[in-house]
N, C-alpha and C. Protein backbone atom coordinates (compact mmCIF):
# COMPACT_ATOMS: atom_id res chain seq x y z
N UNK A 1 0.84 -1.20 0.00
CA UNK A 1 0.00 0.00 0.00
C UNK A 1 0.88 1.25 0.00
N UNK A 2 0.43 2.49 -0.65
CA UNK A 2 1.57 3.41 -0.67
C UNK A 2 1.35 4.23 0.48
N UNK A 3 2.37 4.59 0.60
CA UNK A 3 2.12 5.77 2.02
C UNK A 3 1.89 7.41 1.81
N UNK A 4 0.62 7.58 2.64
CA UNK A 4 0.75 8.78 2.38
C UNK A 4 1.04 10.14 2.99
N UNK A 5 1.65 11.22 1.76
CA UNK A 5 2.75 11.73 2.27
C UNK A 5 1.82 13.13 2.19
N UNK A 6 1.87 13.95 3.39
CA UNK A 6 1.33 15.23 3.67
C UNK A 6 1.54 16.51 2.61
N UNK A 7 0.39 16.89 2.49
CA UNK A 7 0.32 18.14 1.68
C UNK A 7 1.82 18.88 1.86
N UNK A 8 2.02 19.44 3.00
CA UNK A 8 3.20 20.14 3.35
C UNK A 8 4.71 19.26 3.15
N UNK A 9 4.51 18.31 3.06
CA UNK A 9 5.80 17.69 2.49
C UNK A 9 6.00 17.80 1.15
N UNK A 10 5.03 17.59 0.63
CA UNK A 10 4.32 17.45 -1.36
C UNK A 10 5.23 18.96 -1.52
N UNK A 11 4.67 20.01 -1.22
CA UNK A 11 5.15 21.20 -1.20
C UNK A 11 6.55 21.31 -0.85
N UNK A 12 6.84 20.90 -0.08
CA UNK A 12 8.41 20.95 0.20
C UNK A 12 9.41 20.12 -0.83
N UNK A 13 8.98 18.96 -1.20
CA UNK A 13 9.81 18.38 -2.20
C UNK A 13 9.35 18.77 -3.79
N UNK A 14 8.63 19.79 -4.22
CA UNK A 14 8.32 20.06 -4.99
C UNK A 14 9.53 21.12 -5.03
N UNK A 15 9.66 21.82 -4.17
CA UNK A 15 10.66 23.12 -3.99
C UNK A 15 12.23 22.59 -4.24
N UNK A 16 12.41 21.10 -2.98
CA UNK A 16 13.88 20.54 -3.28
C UNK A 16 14.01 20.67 -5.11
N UNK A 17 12.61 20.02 -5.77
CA UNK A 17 13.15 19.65 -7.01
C UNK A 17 13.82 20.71 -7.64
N UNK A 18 13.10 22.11 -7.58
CA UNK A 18 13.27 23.08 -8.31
C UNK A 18 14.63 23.75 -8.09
N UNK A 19 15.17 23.28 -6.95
CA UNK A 19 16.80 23.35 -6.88
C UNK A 19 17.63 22.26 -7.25
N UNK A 20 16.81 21.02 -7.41
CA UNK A 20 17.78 20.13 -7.81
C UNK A 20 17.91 20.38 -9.33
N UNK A 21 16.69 21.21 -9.81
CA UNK A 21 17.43 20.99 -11.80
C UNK A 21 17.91 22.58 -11.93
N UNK A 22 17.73 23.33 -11.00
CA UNK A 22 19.15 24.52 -10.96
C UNK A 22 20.09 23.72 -10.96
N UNK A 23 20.67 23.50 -10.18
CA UNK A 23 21.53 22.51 -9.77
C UNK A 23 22.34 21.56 -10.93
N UNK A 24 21.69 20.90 -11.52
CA UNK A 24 21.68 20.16 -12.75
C UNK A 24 22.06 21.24 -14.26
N UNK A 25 21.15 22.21 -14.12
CA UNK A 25 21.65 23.04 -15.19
C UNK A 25 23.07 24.00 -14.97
N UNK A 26 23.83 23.87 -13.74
CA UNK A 26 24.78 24.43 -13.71
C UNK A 26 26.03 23.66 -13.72
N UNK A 27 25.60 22.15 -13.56
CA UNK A 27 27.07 20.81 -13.91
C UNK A 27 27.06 20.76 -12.45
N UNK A 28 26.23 20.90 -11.34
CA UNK A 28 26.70 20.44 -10.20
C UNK A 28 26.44 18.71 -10.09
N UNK A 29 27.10 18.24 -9.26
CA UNK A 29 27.07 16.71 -9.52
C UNK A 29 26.56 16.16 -7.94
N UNK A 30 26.59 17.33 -6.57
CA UNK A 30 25.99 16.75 -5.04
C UNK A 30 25.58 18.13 -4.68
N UNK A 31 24.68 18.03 -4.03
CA UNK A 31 24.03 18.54 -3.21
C UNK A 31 23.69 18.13 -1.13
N UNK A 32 23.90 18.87 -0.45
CA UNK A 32 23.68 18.46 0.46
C UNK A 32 22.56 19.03 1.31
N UNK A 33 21.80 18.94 2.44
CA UNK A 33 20.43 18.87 3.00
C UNK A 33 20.82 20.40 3.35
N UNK A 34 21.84 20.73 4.06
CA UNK A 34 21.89 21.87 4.12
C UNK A 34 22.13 23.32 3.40
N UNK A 35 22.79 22.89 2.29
CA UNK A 35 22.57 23.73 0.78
C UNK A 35 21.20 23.73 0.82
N UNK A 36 20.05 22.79 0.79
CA UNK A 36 18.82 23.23 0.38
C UNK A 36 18.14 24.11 1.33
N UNK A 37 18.81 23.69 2.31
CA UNK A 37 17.77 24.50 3.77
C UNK A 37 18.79 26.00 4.00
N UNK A 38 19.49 26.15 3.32
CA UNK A 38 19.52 27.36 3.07
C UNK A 38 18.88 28.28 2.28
N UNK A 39 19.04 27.71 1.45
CA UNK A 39 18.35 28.43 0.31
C UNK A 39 16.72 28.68 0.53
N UNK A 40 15.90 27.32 1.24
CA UNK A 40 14.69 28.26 1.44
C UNK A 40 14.49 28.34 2.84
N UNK A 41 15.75 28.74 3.44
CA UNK A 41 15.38 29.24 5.24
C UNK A 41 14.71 28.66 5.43
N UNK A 42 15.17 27.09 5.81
CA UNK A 42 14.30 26.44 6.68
C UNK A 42 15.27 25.47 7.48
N UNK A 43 14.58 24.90 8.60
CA UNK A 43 15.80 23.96 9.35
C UNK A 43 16.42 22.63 8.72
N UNK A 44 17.39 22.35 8.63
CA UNK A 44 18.62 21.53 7.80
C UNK A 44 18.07 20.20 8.77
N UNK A 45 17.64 20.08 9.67
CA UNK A 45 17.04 18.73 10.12
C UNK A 45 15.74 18.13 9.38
N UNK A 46 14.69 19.71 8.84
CA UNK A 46 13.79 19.50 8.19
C UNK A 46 13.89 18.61 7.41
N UNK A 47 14.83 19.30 6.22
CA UNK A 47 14.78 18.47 5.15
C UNK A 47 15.53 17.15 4.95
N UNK A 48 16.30 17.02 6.16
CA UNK A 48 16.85 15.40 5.95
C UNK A 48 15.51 14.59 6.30
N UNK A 49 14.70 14.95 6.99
CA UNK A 49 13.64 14.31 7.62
C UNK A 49 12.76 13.97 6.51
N UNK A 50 12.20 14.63 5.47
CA UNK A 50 11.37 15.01 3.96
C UNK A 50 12.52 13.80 3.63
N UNK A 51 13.99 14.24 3.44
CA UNK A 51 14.60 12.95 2.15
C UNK A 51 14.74 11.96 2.85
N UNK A 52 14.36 11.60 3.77
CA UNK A 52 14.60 10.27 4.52
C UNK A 52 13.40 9.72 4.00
N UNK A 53 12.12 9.83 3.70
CA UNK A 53 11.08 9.62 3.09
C UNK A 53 11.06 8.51 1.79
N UNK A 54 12.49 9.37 0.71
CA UNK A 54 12.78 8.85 -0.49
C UNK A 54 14.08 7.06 -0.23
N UNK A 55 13.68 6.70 -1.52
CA UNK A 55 14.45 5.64 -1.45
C UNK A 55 15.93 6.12 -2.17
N UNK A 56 16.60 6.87 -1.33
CA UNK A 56 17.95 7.81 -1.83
C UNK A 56 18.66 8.27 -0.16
N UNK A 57 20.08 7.90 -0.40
CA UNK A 57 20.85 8.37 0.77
C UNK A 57 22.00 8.88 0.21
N UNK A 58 21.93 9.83 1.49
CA UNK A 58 23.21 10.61 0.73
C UNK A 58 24.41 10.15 1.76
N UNK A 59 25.70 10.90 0.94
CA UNK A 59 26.79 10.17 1.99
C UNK A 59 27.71 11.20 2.52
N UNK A 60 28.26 10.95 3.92
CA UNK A 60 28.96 11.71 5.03
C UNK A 60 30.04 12.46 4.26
N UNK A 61 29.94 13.87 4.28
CA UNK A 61 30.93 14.63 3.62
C UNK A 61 30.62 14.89 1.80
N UNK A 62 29.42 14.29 1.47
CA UNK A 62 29.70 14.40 -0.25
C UNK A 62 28.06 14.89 -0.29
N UNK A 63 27.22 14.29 0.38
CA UNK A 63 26.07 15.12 0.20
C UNK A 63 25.32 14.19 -0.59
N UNK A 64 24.20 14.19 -1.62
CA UNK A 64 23.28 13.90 -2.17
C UNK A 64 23.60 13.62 -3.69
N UNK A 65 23.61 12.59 -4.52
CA UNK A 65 24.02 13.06 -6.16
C UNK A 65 22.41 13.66 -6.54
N UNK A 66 23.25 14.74 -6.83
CA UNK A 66 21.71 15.51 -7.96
C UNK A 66 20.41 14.42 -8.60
N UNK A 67 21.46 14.33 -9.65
CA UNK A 67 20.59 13.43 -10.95
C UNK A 67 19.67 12.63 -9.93
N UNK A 68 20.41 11.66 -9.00
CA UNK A 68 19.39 10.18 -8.48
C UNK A 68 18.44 10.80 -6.83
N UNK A 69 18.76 11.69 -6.54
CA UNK A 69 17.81 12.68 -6.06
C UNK A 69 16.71 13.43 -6.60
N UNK A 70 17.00 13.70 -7.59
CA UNK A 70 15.77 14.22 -8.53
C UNK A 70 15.13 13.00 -8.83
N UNK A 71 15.16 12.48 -9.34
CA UNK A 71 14.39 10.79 -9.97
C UNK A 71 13.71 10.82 -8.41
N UNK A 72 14.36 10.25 -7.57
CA UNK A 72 13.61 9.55 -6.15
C UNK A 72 12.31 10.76 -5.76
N UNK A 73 12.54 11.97 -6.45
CA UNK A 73 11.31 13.10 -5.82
C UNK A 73 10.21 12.55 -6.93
N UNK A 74 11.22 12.54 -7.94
CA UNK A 74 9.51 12.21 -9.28
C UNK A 74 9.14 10.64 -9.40
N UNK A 75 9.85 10.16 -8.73
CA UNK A 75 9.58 8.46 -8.59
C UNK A 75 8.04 8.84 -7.57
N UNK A 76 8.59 9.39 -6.02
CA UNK A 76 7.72 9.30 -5.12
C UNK A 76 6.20 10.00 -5.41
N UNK A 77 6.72 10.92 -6.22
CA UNK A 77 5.47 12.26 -6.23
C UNK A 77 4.62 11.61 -7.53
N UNK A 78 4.93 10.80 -7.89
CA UNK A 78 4.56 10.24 -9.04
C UNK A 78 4.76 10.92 -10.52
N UNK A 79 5.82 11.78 -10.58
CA UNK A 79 5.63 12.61 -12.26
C UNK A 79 5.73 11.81 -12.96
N UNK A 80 6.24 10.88 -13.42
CA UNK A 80 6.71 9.92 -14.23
C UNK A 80 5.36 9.67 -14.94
N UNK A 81 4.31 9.33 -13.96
CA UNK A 81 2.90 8.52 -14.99
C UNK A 81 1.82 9.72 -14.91
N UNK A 82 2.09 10.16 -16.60
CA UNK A 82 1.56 12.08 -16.80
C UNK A 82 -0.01 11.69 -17.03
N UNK A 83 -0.83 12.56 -16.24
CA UNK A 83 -2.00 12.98 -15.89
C UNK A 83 -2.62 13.78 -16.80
N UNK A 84 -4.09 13.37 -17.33
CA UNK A 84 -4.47 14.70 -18.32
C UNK A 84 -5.38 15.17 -17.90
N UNK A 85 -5.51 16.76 -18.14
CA UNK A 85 -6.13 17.50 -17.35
C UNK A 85 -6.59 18.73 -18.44
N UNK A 86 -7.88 19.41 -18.25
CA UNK A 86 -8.39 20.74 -19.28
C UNK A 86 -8.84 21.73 -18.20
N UNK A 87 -8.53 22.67 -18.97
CA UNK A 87 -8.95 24.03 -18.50
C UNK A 87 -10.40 24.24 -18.67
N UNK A 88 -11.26 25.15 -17.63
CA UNK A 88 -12.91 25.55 -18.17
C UNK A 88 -12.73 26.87 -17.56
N UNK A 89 -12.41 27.11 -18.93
CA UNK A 89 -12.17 28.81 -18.42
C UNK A 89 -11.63 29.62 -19.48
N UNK A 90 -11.08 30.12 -20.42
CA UNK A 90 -10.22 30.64 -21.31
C UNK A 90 -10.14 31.79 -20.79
N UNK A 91 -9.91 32.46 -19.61
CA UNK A 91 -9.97 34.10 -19.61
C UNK A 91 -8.05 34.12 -19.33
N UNK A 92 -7.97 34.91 -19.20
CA UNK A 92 -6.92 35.56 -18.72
C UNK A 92 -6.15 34.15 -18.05
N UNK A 93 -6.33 33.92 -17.09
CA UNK A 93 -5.60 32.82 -16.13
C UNK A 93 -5.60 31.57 -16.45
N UNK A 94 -6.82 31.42 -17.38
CA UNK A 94 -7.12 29.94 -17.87
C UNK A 94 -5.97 29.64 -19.12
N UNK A 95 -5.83 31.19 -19.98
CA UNK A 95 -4.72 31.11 -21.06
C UNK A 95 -3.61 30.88 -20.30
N UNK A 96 -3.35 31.73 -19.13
CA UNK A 96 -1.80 32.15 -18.44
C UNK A 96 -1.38 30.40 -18.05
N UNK A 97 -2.46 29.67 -17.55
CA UNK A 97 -2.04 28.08 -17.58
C UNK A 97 -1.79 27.06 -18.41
N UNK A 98 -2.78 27.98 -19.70
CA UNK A 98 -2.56 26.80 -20.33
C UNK A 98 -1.04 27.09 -21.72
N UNK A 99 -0.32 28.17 -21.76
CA UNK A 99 1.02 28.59 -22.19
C UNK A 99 2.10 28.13 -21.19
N UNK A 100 1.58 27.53 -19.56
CA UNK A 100 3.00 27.29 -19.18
C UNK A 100 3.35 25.85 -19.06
N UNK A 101 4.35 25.93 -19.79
CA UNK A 101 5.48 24.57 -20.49
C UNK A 101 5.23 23.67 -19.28
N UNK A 102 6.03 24.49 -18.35
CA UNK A 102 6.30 23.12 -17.02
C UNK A 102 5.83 22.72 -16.62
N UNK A 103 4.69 22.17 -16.97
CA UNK A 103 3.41 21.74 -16.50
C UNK A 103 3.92 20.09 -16.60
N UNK A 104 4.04 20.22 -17.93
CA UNK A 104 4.84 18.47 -18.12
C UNK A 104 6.08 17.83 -17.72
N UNK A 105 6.61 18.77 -17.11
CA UNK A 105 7.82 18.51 -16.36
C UNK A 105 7.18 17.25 -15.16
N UNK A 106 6.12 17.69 -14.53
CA UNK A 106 5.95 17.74 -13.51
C UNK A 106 4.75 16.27 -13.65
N UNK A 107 4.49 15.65 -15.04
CA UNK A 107 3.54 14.58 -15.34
C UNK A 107 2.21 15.59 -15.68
N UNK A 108 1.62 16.95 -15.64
CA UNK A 108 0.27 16.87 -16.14
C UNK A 108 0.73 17.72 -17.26
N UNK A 109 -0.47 17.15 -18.39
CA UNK A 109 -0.80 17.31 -19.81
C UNK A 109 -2.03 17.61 -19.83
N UNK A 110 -1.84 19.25 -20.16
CA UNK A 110 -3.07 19.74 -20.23
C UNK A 110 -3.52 19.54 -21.74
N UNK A 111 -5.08 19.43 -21.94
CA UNK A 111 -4.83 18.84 -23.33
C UNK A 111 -6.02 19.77 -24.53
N UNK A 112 -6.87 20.53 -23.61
CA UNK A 112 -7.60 20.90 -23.91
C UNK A 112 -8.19 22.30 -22.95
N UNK A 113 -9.07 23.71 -23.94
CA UNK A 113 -9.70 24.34 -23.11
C UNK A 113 -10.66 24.65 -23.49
N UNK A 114 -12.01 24.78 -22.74
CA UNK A 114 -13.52 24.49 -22.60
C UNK A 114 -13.76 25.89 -22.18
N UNK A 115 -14.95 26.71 -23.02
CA UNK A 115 -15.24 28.17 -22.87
C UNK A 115 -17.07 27.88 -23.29
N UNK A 116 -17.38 29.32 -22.99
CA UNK A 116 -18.73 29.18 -23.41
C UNK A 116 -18.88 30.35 -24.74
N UNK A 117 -17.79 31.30 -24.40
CA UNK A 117 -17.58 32.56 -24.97
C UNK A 117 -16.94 31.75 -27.05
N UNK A 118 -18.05 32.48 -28.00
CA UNK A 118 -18.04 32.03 -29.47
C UNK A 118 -16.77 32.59 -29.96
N UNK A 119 -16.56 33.64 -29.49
CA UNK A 119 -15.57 34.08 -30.13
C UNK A 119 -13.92 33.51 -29.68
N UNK A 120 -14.01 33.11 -28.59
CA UNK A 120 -12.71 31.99 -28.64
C UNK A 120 -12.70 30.23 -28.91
N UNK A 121 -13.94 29.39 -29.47
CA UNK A 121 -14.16 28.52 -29.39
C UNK A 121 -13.67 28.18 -31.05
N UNK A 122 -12.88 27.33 -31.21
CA UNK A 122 -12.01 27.08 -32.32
C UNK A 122 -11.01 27.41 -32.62
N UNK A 123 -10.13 28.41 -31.35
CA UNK A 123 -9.24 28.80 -31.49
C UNK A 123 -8.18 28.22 -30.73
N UNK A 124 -6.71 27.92 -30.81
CA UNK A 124 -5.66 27.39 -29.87
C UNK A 124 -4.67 28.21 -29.48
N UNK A 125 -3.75 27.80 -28.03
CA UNK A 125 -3.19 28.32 -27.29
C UNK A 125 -2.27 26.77 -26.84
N UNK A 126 -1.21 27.90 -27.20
CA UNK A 126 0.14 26.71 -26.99
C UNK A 126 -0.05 25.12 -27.50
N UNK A 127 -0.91 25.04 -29.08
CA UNK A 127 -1.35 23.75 -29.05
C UNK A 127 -2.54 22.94 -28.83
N UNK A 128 -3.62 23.50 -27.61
CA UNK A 128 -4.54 23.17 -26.68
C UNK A 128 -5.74 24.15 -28.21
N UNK A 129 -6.69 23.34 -28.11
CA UNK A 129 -7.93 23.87 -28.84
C UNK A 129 -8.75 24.43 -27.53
N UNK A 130 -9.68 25.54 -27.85
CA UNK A 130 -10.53 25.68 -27.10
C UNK A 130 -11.71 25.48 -27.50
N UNK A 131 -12.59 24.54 -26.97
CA UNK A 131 -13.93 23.72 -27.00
C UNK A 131 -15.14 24.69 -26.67
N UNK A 132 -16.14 24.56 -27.30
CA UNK A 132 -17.46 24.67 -26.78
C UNK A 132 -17.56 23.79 -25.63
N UNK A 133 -18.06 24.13 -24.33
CA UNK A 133 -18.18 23.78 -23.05
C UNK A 133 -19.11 22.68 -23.61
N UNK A 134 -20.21 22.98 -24.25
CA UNK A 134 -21.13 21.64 -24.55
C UNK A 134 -20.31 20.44 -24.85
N UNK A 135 -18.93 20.49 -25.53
CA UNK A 135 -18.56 19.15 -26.24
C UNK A 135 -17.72 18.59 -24.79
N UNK A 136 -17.69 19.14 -23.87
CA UNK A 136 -16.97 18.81 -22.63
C UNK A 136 -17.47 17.18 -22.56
N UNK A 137 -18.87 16.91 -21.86
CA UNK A 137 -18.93 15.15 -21.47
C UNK A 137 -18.11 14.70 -22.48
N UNK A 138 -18.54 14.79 -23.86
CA UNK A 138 -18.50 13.82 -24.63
C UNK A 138 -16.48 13.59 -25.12
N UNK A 139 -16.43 15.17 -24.82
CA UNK A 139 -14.69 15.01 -24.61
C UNK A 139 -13.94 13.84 -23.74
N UNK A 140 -14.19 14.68 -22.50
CA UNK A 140 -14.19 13.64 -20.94
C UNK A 140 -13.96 11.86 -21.63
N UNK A 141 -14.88 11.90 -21.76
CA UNK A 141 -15.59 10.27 -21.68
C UNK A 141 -14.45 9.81 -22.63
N UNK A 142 -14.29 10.15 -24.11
CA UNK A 142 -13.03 9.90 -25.19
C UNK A 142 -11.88 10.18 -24.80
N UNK A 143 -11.91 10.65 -24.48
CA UNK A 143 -10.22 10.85 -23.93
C UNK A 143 -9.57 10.78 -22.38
N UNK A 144 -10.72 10.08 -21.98
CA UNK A 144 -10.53 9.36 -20.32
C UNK A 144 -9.54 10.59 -19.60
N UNK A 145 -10.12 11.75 -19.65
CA UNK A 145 -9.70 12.92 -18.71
C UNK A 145 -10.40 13.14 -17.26
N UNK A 146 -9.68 13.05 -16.26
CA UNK A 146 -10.08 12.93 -15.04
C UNK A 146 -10.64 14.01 -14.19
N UNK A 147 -8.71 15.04 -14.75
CA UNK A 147 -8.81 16.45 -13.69
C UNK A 147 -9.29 17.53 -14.67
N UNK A 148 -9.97 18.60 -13.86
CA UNK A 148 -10.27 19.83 -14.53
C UNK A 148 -9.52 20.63 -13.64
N UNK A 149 -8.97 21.38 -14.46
CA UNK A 149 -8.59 23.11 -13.68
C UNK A 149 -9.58 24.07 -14.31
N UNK A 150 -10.31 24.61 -12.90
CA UNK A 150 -11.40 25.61 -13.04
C UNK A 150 -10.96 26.96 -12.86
N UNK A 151 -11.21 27.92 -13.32
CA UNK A 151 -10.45 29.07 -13.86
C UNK A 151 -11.62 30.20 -13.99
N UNK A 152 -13.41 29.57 -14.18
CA UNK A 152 -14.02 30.76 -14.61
C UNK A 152 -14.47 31.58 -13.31
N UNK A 153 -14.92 33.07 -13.87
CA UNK A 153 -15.45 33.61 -12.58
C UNK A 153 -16.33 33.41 -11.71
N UNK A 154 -16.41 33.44 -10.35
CA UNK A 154 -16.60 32.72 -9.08
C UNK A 154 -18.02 32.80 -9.18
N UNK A 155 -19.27 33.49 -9.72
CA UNK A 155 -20.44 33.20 -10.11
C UNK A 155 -20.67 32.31 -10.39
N UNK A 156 -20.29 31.86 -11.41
CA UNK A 156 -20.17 30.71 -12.30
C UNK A 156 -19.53 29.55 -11.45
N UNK A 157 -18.53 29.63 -10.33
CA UNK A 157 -18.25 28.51 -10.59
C UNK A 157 -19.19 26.99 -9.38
N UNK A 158 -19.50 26.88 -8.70
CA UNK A 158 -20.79 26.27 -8.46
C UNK A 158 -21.79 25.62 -9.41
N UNK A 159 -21.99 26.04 -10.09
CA UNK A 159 -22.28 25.52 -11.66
C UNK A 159 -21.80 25.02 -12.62
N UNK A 160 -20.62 25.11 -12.61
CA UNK A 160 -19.52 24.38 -13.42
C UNK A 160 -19.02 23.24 -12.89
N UNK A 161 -19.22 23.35 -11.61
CA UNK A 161 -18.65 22.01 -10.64
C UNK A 161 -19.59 20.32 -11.09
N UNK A 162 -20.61 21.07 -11.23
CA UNK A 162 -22.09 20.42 -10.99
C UNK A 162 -22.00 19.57 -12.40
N UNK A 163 -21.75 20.59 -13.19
CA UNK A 163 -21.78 20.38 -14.56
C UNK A 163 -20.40 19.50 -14.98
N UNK A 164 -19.09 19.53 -14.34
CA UNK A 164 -18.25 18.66 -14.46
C UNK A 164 -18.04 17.51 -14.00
N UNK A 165 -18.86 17.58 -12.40
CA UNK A 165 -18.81 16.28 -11.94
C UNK A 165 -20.12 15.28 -12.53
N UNK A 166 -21.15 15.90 -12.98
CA UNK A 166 -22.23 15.10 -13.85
C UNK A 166 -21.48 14.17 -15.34
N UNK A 167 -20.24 15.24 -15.60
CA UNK A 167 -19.70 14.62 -16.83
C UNK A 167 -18.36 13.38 -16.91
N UNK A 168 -18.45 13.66 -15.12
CA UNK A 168 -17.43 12.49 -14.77
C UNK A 168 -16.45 12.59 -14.42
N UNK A 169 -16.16 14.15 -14.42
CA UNK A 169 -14.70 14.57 -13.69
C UNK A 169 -14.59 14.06 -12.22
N UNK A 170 -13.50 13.87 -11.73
CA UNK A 170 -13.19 13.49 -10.27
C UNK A 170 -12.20 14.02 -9.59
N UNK A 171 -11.32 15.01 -10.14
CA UNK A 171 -10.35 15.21 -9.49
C UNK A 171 -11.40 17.00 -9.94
N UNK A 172 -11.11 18.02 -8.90
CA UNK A 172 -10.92 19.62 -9.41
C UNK A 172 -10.46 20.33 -9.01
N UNK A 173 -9.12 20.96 -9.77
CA UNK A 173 -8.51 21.99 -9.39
C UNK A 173 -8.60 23.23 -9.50
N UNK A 174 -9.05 24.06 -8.03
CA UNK A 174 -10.53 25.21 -8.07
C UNK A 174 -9.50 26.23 -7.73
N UNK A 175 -9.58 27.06 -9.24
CA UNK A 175 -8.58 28.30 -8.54
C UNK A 175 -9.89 29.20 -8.59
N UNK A 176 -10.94 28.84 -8.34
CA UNK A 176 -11.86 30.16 -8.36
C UNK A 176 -12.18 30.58 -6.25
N UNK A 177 -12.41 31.81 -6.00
CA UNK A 177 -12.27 31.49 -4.57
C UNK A 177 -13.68 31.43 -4.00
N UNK A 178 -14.20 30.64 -4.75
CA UNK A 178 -15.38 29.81 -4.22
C UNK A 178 -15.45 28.54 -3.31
N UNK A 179 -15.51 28.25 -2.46
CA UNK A 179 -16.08 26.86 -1.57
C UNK A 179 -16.74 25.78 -2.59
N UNK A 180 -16.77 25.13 -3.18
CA UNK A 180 -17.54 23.91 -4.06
C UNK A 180 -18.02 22.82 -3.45
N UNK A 181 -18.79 22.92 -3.60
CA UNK A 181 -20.12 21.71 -3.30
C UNK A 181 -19.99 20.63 -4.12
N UNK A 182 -19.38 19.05 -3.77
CA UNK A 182 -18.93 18.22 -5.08
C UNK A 182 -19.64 16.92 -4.21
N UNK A 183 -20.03 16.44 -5.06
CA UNK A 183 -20.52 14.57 -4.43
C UNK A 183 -19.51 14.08 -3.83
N UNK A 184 -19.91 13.28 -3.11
CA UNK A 184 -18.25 12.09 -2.75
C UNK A 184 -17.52 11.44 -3.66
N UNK A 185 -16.40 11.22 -3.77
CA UNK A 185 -15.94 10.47 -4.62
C UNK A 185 -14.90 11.63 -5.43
N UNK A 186 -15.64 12.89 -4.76
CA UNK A 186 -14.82 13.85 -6.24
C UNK A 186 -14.21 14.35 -5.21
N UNK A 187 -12.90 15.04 -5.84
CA UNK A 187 -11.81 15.27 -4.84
C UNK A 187 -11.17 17.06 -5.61
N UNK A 188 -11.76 17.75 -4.46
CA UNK A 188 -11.42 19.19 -5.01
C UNK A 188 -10.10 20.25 -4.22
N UNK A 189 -8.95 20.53 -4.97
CA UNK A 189 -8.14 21.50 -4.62
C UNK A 189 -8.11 22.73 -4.75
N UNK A 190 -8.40 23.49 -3.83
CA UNK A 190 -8.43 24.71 -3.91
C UNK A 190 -6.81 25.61 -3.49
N UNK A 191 -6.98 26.10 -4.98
CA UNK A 191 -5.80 26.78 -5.43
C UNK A 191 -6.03 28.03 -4.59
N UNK A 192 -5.64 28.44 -3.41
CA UNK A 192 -5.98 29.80 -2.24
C UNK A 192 -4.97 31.17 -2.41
N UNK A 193 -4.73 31.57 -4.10
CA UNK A 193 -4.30 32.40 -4.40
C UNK A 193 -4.05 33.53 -3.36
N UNK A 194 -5.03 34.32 -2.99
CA UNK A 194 -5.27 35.38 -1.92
C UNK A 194 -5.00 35.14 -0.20
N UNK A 195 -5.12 34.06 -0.26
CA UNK A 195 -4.53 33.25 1.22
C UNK A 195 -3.21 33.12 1.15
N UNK A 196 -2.44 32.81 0.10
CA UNK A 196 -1.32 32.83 -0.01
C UNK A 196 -0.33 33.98 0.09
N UNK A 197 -1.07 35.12 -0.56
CA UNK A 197 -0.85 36.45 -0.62
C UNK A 197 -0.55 36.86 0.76
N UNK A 198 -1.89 36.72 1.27
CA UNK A 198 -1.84 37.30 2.90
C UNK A 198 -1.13 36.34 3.61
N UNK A 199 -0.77 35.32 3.48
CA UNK A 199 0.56 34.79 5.07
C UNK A 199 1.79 35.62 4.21
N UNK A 200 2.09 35.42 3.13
CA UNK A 200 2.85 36.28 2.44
C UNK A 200 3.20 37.80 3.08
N UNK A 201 2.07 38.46 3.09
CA UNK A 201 2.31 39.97 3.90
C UNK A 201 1.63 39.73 4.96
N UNK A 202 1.51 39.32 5.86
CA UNK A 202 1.07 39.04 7.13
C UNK A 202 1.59 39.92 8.08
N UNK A 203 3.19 40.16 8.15
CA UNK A 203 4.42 40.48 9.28
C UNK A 203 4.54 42.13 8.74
N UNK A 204 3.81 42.48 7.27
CA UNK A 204 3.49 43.86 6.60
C UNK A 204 2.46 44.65 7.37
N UNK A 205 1.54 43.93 7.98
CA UNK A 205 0.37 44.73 8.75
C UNK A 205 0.81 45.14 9.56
């Protein structure tokens, strides 16, 4: 059975990675726990504690090898087996996601974006077509797409939930800052943009 590993860890080795392929793009060949916990000010016990997690040890005086440190984060986190996922949204943020590359770095393949608005429906972005929202089930269902990233404005989105989980979605990733009401079975992340902001300036007040 796999074990499971806390939101706040997910987050933390998401961050190691993003220094391990600095790291990689500069010819470094080790890394050690405390290089990382410098870099994001945090305690150097922390993060041996997070890589003790992985099936990777590092050694006394040499530190961590990059390369087989990186693998053991995308082994655990699962990137390796890529996830497909569409946007329902085309505005502003729904484009701003669906142009960024590293998305597949990371295993999800966004593959598609779903609007209601005529005047962007037949048109593409980075590749990705944007759909008439109507052809959504029948999308879903053909192309065995699980996750949605929800993107439209927060009126709307309560209604879109309803309307995605009727079409079979199960996973939703809710950057709208609405609360969603989803059946069981469906499993919703709320992307807390503005929450983030404020622990962010918190120590500013």
């Amino acid at each position: 059975m796999k074990k499971r590993i806390s939101d706040k860890i997910i987050n933390r080795l998401t961050l190691y990675h993003c220094i391990l392929n600095d790291y990689i793009d500069k010819g470094e060949e080790h890394i050690s726990s405390g290089q990382i916990a410098q870099l994001l000010k945090v305690d150097d016990s922390q993060v041996r504690k997070d890589l003790n997690l992985l099936n990777n040890s590092g050694k006394s005086r040499v530190g961590y090898i990059v390369k087989e440190l990186k693998k053991s984060i995308e082994s655990t986190l699962g990137f390796a087996k890529t996830k497909k996922a569409y946007i329902v949204g085309a505005g502003n943020l729904g484009l701003a996601l669906a142009k960024y590359r590293d998305f597949s770095n990371y295993g999800l393949n966004i593959v598609a974006l779903f609007d209601v608005d005529e005047s962007k429906i037949g048109k593409e972005v980075n590749n990705k077509k944007i759909y008439d929202i109507k052809e959504l089930p029948a999308y879903v269902w053909k192309e065995f797409v699980d996750i949605a990233i929800l993107t439209v404005p927060a009126q709307y989105a309560q209604s879109c939930a309803e309307f995605l989980t009727k079409a079979g979605t199960k996973y939703i990733w809710n950057f709208t800052p609405k609360v969603l009401k989803v059946p069981d079975g469906v499993q919703v992340w709320n992307e807390n943009i503005m929450g983030n902001f404020l622990q962010f300036t918190y120590d500013l007040n």
